[in-house]
Protein backbone atom coordinates (compact mmCIF):
# COMPACT_ATOMS: atom_id res chain seq x y z
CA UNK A 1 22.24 -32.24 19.40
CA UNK A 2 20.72 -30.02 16.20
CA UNK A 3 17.57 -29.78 15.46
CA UNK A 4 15.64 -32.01 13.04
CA UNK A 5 15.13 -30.42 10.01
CA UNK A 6 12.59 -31.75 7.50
CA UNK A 7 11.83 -31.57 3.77
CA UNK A 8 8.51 -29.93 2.69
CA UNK A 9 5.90 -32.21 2.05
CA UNK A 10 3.49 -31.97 -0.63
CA UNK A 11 0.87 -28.89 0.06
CA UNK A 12 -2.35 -30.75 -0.42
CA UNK A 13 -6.15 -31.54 0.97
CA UNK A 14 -7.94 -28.60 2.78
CA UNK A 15 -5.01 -26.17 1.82
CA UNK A 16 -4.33 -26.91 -1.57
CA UNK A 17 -8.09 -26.31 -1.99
CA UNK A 18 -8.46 -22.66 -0.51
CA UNK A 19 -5.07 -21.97 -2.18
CA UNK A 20 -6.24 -22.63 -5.85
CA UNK A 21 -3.15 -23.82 -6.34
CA UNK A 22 -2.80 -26.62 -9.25
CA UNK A 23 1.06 -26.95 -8.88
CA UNK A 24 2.06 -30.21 -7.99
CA UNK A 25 4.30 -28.50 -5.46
CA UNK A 26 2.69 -24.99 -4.78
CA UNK A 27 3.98 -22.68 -2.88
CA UNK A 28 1.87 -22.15 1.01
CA UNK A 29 1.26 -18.80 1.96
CA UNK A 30 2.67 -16.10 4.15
CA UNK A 31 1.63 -16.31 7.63
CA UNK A 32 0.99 -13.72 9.85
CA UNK A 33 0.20 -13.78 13.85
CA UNK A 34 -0.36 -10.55 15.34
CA UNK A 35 -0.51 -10.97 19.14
CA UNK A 36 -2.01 -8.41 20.99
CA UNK A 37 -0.79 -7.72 24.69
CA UNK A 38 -3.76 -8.27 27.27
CA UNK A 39 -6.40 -6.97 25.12
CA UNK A 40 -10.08 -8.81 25.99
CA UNK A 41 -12.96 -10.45 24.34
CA UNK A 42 -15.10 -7.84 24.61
CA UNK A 43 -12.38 -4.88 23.70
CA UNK A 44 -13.57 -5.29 19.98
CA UNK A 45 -16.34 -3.56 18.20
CA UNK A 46 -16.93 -7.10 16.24
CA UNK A 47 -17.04 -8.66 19.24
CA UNK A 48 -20.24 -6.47 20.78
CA UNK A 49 -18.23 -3.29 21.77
CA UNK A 50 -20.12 0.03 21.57
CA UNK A 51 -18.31 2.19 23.86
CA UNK A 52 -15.07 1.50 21.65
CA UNK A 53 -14.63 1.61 17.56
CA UNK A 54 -12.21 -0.89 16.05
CA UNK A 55 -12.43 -0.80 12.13
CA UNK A 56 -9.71 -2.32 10.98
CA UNK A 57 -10.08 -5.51 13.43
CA UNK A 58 -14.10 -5.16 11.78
CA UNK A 59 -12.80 -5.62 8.28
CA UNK A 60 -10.70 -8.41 8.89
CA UNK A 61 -13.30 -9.97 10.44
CA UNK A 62 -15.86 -9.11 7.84
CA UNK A 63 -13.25 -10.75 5.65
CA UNK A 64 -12.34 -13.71 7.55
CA UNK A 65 -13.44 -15.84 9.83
CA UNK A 66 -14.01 -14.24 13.73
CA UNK A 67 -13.56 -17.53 16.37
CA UNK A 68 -16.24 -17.26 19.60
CA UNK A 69 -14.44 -19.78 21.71
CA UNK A 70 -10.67 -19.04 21.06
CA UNK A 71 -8.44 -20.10 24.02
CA UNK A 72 -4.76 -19.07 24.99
CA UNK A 73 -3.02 -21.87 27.28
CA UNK A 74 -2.92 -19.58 30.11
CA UNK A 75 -4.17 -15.92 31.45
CA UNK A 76 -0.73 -14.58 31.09
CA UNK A 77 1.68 -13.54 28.75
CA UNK A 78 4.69 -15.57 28.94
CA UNK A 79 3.70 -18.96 29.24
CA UNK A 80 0.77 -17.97 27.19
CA UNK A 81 3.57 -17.00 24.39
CA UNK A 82 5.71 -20.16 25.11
CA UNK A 83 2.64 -22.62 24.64
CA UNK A 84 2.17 -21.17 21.12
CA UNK A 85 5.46 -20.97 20.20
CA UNK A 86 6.83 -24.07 21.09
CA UNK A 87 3.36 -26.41 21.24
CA UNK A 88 3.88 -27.76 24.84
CA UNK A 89 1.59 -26.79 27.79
CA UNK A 90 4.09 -24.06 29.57
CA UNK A 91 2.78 -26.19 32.70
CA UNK A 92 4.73 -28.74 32.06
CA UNK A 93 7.64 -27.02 32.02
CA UNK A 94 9.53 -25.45 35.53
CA UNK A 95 10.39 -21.40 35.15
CA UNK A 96 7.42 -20.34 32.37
CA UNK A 97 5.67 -17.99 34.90
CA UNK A 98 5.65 -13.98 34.20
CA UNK A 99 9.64 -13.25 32.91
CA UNK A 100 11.90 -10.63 34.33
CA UNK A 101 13.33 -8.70 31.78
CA UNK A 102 16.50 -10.00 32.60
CA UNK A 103 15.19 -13.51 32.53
CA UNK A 104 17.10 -16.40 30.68
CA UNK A 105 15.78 -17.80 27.42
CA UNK A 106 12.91 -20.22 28.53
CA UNK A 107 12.52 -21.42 24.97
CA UNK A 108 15.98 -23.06 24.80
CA UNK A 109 17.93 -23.43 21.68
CA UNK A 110 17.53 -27.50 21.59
CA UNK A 111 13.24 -26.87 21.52
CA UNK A 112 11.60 -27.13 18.01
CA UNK A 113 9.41 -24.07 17.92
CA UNK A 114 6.65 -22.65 15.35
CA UNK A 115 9.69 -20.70 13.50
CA UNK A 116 11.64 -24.01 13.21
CA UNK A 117 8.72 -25.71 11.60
CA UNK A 118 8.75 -22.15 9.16
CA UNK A 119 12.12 -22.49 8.49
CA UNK A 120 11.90 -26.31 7.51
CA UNK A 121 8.82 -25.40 4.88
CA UNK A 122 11.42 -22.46 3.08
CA UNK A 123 9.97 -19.67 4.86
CA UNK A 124 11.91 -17.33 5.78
CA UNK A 125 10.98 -16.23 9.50
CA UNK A 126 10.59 -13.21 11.60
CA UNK A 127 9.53 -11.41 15.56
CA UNK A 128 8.88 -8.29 15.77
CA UNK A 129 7.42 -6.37 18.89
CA UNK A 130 7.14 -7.76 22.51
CA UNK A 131 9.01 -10.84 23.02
CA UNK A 132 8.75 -11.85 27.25
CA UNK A 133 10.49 -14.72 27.10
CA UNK A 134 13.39 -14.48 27.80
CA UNK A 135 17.15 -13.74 26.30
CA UNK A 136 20.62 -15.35 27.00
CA UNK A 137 21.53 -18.48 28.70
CA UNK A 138 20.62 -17.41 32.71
CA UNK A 139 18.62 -14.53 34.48
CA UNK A 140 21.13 -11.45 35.20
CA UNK A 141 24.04 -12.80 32.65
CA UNK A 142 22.72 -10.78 29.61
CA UNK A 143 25.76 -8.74 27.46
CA UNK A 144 23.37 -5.38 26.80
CA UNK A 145 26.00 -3.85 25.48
CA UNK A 146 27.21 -6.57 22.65
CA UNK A 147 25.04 -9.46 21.31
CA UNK A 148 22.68 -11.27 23.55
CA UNK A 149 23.26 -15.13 22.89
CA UNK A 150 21.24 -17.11 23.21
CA UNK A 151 18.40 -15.02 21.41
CA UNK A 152 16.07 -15.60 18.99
CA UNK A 153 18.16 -16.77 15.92
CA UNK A 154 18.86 -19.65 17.85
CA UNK A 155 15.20 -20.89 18.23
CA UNK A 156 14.62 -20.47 14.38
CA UNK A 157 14.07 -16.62 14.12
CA UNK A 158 16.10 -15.38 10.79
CA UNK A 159 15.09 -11.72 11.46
CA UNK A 160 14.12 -10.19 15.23
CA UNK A 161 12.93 -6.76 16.27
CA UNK A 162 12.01 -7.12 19.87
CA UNK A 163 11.29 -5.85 23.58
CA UNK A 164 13.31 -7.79 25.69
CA UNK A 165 10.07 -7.69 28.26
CA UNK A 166 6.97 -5.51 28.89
CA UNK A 167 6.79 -2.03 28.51
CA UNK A 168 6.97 -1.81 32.28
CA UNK A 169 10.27 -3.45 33.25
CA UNK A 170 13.82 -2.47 32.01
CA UNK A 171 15.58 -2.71 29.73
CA UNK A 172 13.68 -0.09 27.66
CA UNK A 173 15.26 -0.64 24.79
CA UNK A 174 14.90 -2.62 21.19
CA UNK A 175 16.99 -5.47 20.64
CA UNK A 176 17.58 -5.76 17.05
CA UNK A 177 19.11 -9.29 16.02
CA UNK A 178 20.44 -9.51 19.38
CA UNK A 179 22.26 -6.33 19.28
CA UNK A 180 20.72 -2.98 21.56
CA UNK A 181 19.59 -0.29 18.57
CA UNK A 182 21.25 3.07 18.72
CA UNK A 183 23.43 1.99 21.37
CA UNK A 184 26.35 4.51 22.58
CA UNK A 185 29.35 2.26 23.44
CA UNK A 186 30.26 5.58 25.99
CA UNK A 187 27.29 5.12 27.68
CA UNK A 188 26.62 1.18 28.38
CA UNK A 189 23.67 -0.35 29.65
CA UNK A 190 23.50 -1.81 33.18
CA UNK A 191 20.29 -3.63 34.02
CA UNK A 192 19.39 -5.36 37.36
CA UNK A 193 16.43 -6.81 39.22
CA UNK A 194 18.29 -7.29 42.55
CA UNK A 195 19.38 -3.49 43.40
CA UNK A 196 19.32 0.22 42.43
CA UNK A 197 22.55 1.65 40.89
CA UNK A 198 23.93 4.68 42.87
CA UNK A 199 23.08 7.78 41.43
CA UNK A 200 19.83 6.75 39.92
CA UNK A 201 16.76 8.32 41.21
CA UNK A 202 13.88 6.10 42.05
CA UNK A 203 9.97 6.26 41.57
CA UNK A 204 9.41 5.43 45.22
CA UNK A 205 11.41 8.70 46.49
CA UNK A 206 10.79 11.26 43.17
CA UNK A 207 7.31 11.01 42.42
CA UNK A 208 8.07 14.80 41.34
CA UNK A 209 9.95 13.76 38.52
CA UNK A 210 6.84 11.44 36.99
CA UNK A 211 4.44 11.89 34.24
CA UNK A 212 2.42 8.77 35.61
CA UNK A 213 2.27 7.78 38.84
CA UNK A 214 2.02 4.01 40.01
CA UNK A 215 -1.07 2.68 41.97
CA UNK A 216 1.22 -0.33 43.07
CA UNK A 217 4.58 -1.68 42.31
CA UNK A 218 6.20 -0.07 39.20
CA UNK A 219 8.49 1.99 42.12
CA UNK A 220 11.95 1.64 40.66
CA UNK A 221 13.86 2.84 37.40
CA UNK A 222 12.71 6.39 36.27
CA UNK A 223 12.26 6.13 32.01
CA UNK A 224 10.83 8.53 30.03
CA UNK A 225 9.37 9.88 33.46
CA UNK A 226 7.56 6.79 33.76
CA UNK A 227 7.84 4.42 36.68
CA UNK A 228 9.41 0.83 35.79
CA UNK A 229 9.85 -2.53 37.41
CA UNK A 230 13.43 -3.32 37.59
CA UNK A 231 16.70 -1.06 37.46
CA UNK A 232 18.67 0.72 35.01
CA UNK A 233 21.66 2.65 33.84
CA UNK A 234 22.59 4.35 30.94
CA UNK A 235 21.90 3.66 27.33
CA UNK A 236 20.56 6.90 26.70
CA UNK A 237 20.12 6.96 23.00
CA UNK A 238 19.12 3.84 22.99
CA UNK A 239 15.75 4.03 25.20
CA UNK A 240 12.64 3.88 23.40
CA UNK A 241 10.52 6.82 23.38
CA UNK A 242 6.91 4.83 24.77
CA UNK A 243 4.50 7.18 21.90
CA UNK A 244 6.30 5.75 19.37
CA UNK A 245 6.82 2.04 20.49
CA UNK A 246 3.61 1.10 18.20
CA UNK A 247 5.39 3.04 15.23
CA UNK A 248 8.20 1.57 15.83
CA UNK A 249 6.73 -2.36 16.11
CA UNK A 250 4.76 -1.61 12.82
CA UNK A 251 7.32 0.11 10.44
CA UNK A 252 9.41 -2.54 11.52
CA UNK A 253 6.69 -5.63 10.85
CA UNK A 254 6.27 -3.39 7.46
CA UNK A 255 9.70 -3.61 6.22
CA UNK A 256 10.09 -7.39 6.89
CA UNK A 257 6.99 -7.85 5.23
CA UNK A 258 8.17 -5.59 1.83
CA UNK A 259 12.00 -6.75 2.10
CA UNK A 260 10.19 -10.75 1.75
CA UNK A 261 7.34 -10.23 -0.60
CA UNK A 262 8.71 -12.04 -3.24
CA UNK A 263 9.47 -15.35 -0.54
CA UNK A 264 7.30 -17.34 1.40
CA UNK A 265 7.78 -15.71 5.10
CA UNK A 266 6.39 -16.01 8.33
CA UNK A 267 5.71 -13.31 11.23
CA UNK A 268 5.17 -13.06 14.78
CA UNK A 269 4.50 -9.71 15.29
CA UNK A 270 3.74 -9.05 19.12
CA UNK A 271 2.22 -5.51 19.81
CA UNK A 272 3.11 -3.49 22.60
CA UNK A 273 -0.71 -2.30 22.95
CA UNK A 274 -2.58 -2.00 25.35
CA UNK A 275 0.08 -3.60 27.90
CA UNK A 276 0.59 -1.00 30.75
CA UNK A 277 2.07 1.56 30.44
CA UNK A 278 -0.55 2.68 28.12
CA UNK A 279 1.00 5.80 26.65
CA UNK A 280 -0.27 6.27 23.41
CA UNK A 281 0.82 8.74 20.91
CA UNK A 282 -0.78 12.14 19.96
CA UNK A 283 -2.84 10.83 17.44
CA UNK A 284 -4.43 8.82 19.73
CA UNK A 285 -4.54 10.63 22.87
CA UNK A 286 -7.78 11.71 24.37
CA UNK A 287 -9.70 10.30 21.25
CA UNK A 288 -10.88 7.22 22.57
CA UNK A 289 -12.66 8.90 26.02
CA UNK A 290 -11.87 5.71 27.88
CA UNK A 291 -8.40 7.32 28.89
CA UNK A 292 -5.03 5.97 27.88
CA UNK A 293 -6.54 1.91 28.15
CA UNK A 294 -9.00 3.08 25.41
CA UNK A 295 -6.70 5.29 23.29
CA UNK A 296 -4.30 2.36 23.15
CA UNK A 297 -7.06 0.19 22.01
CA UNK A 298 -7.24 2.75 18.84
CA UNK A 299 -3.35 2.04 18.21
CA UNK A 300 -3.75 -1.38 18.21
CA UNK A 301 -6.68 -1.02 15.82
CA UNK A 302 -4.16 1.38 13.39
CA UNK A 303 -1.43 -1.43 13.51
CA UNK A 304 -3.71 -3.84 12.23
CA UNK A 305 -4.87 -1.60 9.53
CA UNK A 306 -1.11 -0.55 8.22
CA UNK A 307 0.06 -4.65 8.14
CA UNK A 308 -3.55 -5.08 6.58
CA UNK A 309 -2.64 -2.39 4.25
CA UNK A 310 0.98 -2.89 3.15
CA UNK A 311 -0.12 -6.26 2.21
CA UNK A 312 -2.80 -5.20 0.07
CA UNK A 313 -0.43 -2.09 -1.99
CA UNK A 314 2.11 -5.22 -2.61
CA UNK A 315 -0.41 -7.73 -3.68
CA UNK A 316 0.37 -9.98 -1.10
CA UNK A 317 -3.43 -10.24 0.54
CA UNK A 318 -4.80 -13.15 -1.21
CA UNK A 319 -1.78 -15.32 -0.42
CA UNK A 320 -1.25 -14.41 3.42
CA UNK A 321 -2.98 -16.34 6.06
CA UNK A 322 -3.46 -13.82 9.16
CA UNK A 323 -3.77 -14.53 12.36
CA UNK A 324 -4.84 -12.21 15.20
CA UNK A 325 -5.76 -12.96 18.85
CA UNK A 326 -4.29 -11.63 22.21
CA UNK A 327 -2.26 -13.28 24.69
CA UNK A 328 -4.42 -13.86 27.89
CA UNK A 329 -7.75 -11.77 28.95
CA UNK A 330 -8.17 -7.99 29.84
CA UNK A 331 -6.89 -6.02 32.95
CA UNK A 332 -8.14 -2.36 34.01
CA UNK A 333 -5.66 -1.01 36.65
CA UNK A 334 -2.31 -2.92 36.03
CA UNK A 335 -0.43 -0.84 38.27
CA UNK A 336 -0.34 2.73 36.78
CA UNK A 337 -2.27 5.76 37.99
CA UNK A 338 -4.30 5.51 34.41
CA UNK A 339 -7.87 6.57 35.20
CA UNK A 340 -8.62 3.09 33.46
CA UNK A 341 -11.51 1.95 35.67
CA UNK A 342 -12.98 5.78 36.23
CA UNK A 343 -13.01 5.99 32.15
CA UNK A 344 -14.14 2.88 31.60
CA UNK A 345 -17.75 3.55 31.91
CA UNK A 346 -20.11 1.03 29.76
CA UNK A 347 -17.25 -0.91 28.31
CA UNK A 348 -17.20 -4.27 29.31
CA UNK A 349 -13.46 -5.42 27.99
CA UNK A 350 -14.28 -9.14 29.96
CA UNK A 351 -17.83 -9.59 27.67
CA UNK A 352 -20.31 -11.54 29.38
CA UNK A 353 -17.21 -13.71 30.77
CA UNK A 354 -16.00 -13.47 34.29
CA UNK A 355 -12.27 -12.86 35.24
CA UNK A 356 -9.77 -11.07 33.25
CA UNK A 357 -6.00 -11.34 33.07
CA UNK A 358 -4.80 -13.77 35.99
CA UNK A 359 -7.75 -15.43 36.41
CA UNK A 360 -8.53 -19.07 35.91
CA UNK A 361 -12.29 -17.95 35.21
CA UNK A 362 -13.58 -17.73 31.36
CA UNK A 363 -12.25 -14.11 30.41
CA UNK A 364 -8.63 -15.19 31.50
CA UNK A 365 -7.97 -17.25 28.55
CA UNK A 366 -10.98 -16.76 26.61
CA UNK A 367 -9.32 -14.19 23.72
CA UNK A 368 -10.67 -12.48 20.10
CA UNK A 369 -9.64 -14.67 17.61
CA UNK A 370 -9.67 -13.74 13.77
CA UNK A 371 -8.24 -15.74 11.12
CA UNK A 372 -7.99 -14.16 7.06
CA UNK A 373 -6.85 -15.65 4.10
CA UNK A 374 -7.91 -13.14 1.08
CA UNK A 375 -11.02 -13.35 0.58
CA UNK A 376 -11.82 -17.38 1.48
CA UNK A 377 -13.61 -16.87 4.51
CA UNK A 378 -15.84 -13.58 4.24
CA UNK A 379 -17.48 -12.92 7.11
CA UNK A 380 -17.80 -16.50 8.83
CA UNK A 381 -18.37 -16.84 12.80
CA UNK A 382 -17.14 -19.69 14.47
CA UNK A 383 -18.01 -21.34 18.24
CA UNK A 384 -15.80 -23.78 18.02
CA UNK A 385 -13.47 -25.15 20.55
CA UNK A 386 -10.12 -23.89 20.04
CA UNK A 387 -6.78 -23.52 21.79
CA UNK A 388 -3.66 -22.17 20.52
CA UNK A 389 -1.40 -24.68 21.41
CA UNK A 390 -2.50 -26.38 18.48
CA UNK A 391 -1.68 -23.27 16.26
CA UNK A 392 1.58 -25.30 15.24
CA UNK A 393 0.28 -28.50 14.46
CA UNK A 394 -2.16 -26.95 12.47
CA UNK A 395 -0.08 -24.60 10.01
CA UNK A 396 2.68 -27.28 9.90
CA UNK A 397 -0.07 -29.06 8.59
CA UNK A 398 -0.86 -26.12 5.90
CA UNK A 399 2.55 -25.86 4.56
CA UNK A 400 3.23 -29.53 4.53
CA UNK A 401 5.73 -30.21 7.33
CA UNK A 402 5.49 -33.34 9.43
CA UNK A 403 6.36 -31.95 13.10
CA UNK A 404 9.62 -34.19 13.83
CA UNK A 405 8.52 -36.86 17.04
CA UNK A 406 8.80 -35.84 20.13
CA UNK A 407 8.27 -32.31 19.35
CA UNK A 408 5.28 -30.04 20.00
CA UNK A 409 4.24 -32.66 22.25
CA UNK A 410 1.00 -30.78 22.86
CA UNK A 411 0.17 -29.50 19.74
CA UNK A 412 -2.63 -31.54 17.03
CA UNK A 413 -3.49 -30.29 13.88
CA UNK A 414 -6.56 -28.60 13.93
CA UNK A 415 -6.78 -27.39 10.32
CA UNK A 416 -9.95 -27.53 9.99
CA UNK A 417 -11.26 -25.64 13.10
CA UNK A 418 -8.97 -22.65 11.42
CA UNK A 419 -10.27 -22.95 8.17
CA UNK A 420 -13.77 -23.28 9.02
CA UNK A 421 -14.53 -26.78 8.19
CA UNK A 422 -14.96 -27.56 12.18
CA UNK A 423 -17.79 -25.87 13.74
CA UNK A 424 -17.25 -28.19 16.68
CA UNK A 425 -13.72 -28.17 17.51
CA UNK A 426 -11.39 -29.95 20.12
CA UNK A 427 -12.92 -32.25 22.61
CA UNK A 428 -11.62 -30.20 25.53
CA UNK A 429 -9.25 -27.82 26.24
CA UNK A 430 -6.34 -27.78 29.10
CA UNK A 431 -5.51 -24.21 30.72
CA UNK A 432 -3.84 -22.52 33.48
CA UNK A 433 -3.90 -19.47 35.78
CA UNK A 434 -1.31 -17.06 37.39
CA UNK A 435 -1.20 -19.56 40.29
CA UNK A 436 -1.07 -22.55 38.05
CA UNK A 437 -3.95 -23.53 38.86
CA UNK A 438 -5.41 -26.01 35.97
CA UNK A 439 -9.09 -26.04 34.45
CA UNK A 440 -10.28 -28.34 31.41
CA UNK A 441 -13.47 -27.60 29.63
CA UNK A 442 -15.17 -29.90 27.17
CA UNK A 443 -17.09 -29.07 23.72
CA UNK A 444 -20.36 -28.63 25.45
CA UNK A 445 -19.47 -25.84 27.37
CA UNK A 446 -18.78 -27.69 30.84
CA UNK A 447 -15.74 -26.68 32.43
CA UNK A 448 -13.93 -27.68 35.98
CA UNK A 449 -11.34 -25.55 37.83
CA UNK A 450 -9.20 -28.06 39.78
CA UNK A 451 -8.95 -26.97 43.87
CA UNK A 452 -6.36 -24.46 45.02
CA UNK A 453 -5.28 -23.12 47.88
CA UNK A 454 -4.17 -19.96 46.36
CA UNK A 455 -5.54 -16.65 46.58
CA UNK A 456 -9.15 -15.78 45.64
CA UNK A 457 -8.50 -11.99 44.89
CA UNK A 458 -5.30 -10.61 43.02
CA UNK A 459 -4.23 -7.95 45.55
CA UNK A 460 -2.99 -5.55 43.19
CA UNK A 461 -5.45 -5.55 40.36
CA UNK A 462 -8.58 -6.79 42.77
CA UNK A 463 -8.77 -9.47 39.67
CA UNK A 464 -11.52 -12.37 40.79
CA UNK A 465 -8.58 -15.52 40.16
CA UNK A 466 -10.60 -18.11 40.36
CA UNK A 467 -8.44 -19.78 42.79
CA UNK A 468 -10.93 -22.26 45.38
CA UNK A 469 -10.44 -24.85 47.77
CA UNK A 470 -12.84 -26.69 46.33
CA UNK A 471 -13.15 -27.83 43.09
CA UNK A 472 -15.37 -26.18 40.81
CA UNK A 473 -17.80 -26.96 37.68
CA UNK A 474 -19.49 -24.29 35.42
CA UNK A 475 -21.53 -24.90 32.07
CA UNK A 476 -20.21 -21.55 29.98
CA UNK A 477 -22.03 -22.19 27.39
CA UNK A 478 -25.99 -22.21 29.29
CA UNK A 479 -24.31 -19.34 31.50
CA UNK A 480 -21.18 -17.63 30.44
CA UNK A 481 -20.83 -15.68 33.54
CA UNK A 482 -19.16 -18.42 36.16
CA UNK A 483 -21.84 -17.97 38.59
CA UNK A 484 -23.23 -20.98 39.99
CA UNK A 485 -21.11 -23.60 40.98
CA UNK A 486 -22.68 -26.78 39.81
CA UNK A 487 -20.26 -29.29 41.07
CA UNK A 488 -22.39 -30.83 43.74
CA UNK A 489 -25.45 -31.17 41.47
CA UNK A 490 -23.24 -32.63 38.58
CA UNK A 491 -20.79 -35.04 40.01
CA UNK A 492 -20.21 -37.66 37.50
CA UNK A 493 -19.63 -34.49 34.91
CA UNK A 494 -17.13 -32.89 37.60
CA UNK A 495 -15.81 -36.29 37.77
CA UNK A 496 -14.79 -37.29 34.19
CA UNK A 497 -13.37 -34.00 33.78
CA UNK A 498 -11.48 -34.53 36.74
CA UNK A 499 -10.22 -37.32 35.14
CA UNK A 500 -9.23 -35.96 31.84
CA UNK A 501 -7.27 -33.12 33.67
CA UNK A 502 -5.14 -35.72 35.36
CA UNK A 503 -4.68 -38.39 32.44
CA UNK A 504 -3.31 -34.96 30.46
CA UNK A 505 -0.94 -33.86 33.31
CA UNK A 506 0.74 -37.67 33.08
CA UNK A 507 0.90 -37.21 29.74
CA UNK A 508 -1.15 -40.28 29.13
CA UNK A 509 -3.75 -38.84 26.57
C-alpha cells in the first residue's frame, strides 16, 4: 500500500505569527536539523564549557533559543535517529539497536517519516552525512556496486548524500542517491560482517600497518590505516579519505542548500563529528589540546558556521528554522587508541549529568539543543521538557500538515516548547538505554529507571549504564548528578511513574 499523501493546510497560529507572513497561504520555512554524532551537554562553550571554544554553536544560540532539558529517545545513535525520523519510540519496534553497516533498512518503505510529512507540505527534501540506519531490503544483501534499493528515496528523501554507517565500520564509502561515488566498476566492493576476504590484511595481525591503534574491538578491515569494524574489499577510489569526511558532509549540505534556495526544502544533515574515529583535518589538528575528541569538536563547530553562513550570503537566514542537537550523550574512549581521557583534563563533556553514551543515567539522552529562526528568538534559554520524538508532530504542525492516522504514533505537536511559548514542556518523557532498559521522567525533575538485570558497567568504554536490579528514582532537577537513590523514601512517586512507564509501553496513553 502507498503512502498517504496530504494537501498543505493553511500555515497559521504560532507560525504564521513569527513568520510575518500576511498571505493567506504563505509559504513555511526551510528547515534545517543538524545532528551531531555523540557530542555531550557539556561539549559546548554555551553550555558552560571553558576548556573548549565553540563560536559558531555560541551565535546560534545567542540568536536563538538554547533548550536545558532536550532529550533524544535513547543513548544511541540508531534508534535515537529512527525515533526522530519516523516519530515512534524505536522500542517498540524489534531490530532498532546499534546497525551494522550492512544492516537492512529499519525504516521501511511503507513507514511515514519526517521527510514524507516534508514532501506532503511542497518541500523538497534532503540527508546528507551519517545515515546508521540501514540500506536495502535485508542485512548482507546490499548491491555496493549498483544502486542500493531500498534506500532513502523510498522513505521520502528526494536528494541523499550519506554514510552507509559510522565512521568505524565498512563500507567506507559515500552513497550518493543510492549509487557508491567514484566507484571503479574494475574494482567492486565486497563488504561482510561474517568473515575476512583472503588477501586482506587485518588490524588484529598488522598493527604495523596502523596510524591508530584500537583499545578494543575495531580489529578487522585496514582503511586509510585505520582499524574498522567489519570487512572489506576493493573500491579503492571510492573510499573516503576520514580528514575530509566533514568537508565532504558540508560542501555537500551547501550545495543542496544553494541548488533549493529559491524552494521551500528541508535537511537532515547528520555530521560525522566527533563519532570515533576522530581524525580531524589539518586545520584542526592539535588546536583544540584535548587531542583528536577535542579537535573534532572544532570541526563540528566550523560545519555549523559554513551552513550558518551560506544561508546568510543567499538571504535565506530569516526564513530557515534550524535545528541542532546530537544524537545520544558523550563517550571518551570509544575504542581507538585516542589519548581522549589523558587530554581531557577539566572538560566535563557529561556537565553536571551522570552517564554518557549507553547509559540510561541523565547524560545518555540528555543532549544540546538549539533552535534559530532569524532573528525571532535572540538569545532565549529554555528548561523545558522536551523530547525529540515529538520533533515531527511539531514542524508538521509549522508547515500545516495533518500527520495521516496511524502514523507517528509517538509523536505530539509540541510547537510551542520549540518556539518558546512553553517554558514547561511535556508532562514526562519515555527513554531507553543500550540494554533497553526504559526510564520516564516527569516535568518536575523526578525520574525512574525501570529494574534490569543487565550490566552495570559497559566493558569497553567503563560507561556507568545505569542498568540495576532494582528499580530506581532520582529528582534531576534538586540534584542533577544521579546520586542518591530515593526510591525507598519516595514510593508513591516511584510508583505513579511506574505506572506511566507501563500504560506507555501498552500503548494505552
Amino acid at each position: 500500500m502507498g503512502k498517504i499523501r496530504l494537501a498543505v493546510l493553511p500555515f497559521t497560529g504560532m507560525a504564521a505569527v513569527l513568520s510575518g507572513c500576511s498571505d493567506s497561504q504563505p509559504q513555511g520555512p526551510n528547515v534545517i536539523i543538524i545532528y551531531a554524532d555523540d557530542i555531550g551537554y557539556g561539549d559546548f562553550s554555551c553550555n558552560g564549557a571553558t576548556a573548549v571554544s565553540t563560536p559558531n554553536v555560541d551565535s546560534l544560540a545567542e540568536n536563538g533559543i538554547r533548550f536545558t532539558n532536550s532529550h533524544t529517545t535513547s543513548s544511541v545513535s540508531t534508534p535515537s535517529r529512527y525515533g526522530l525520523l519516523t516519530g515512534q519510540y524505536p522500542w517498540r519496534k524489534e531490530g532498532t539497536g546499534i546497525a551494522a553497516g550492512d544492516a537492512g533498512m529499519i525504516i521501511r518503505p511503507d513507514q511515514y517519516t519526517l521527510a514524507d510529512m516534508f514532501k506532503s507540505a511542497g518541500y523538497v527534501t534532503g540527508a546528507v552525512g551519517k545515515w546508521h540506519l540501514g540500506l536495502g531490503d535485508k542485512a548482507g544483501t546490499q548491491d555496493w556496486n549498483g544502486v542500493v534499493t531500498p534506500a532513502l528515496a523510498d522513505i521520502g528523501f528526494d536528494y541523499s548524500y550519506i554514510m552507509a554507517a559510522t565512521g568505524d565500520r565498512v563500507p567506507c564509502v559515500f552513497i550518493e542517491n543510492g549509487r557508491v561515488v567514484n566507484l571503479d566498476p574494475s574494482d567492486p566492493i565486497q563488504v561482510s560482517y561474517r568473515k575476512p576476504f583472503e588477501g586482506e590484511p587485518l588490524a588484529k595481525d598488522h598493527p604495523e600497518l596502523l596510524r591508530i591503534l584500537p583499545s578494543q574491538g575495531h580489529d578487522q578491515a585496514i582503511v586509510n590505516g585505520i582499524p574498522r569494524i567489519g570487512y572489506m574489499k576493493g573500491g579503492k577510489a571510492a573510499l573516503w579519505k576520514d580528514e575530509n569526511i566533514a568537508d565532504s558532509i558540508t560542501v555537500k549540505a551547501i550545495d543542496f542548500i544553494s541548488e533549493h534556495r529559491d524552494e521551500p526544502f528541508f535537511l537532515y544533515l547528520g555530521t560525522n563529528d566527533i563519532h570515533v574515529p576522530r581524525v580531524p583535518h589539518e586545520r584542526f589538528a592539535g588546536k583544540s589540546g584535548m587531542g583528536p575528541r577535542g579537535d573534532a569538536l572544532l570541526s563540528f563547530d566550523e560545519t555549523v558556521g559554513r551552513v550558518m553562513a551560506a544561508l546568510e550570503r543567499l538571504g535565506l537566514d530569516d526564513n530557515t528554522l534550524v535545528i541542532l542537537s546530537s544524537d545520544n550523550g558523550p563517550v571518551v574512549d570509544d575504542g581507538y587508541q585516542d589519548q581522549a581521557w589523558e587530554l581531557l583534563g577539566d572538560h566535563r563533556p557529561w556537565g553536571d549529568f551522570r552517564g554518557g553514551k549507553y547509559s540510561a543515567f541523565e547524560a545518555g539522552t540528555r543532549v544540546p539543543m538549539i533552535v534559530r529562526w532569524g532573528d525571532r528568538f535572540r538569545g532565549k534559554v529554555s528548561d523545558a521538557l522536551f523530547s525529540h520524538i515529538d520533533i515531527l508532530a511539531s514542524l508538521a504542525s509549522l508547515v500545516g500538515v495533518e500527520v495521516p492516522e496511524g502514523a507517528a504514533p509517538d509523536s505530539r505537536d509540541e510547537l510551542d516548547i520549540l518556539t518558546g511559548e512553553d517554558s514547561r514542556g511535556r508532562d514526562y518523557i519515555i527513554e531507553q538505554n543500550v540494554n533497553s532498559t526504559l526510564s520516564v521522567m516527569d516535568s518536575e525533575g523526578w525520574k525512574y529507571i525501570s529494574p534490569s538485570d543487565a550490566p552495570a558497567i559497559e566493558f569497553y568504554t567503563k560507561m556507568e549504564l545505569g542498568n540495576s536490579p532494582q528499580g530506581q528514582l532520582y529528582n534531576v532537577s534538586s540534584s542533577r548528578y544521579e546520586k542518591a537513590n530515593l526510591i525507598l523514601s519516595n514510593p508513591e512517586k516511584a510508583e505513579e511513574l511506574k505506572s506511566v512507564l507501563e500504560r506507555e509501553v501498552k500503548g494505552s496513553l
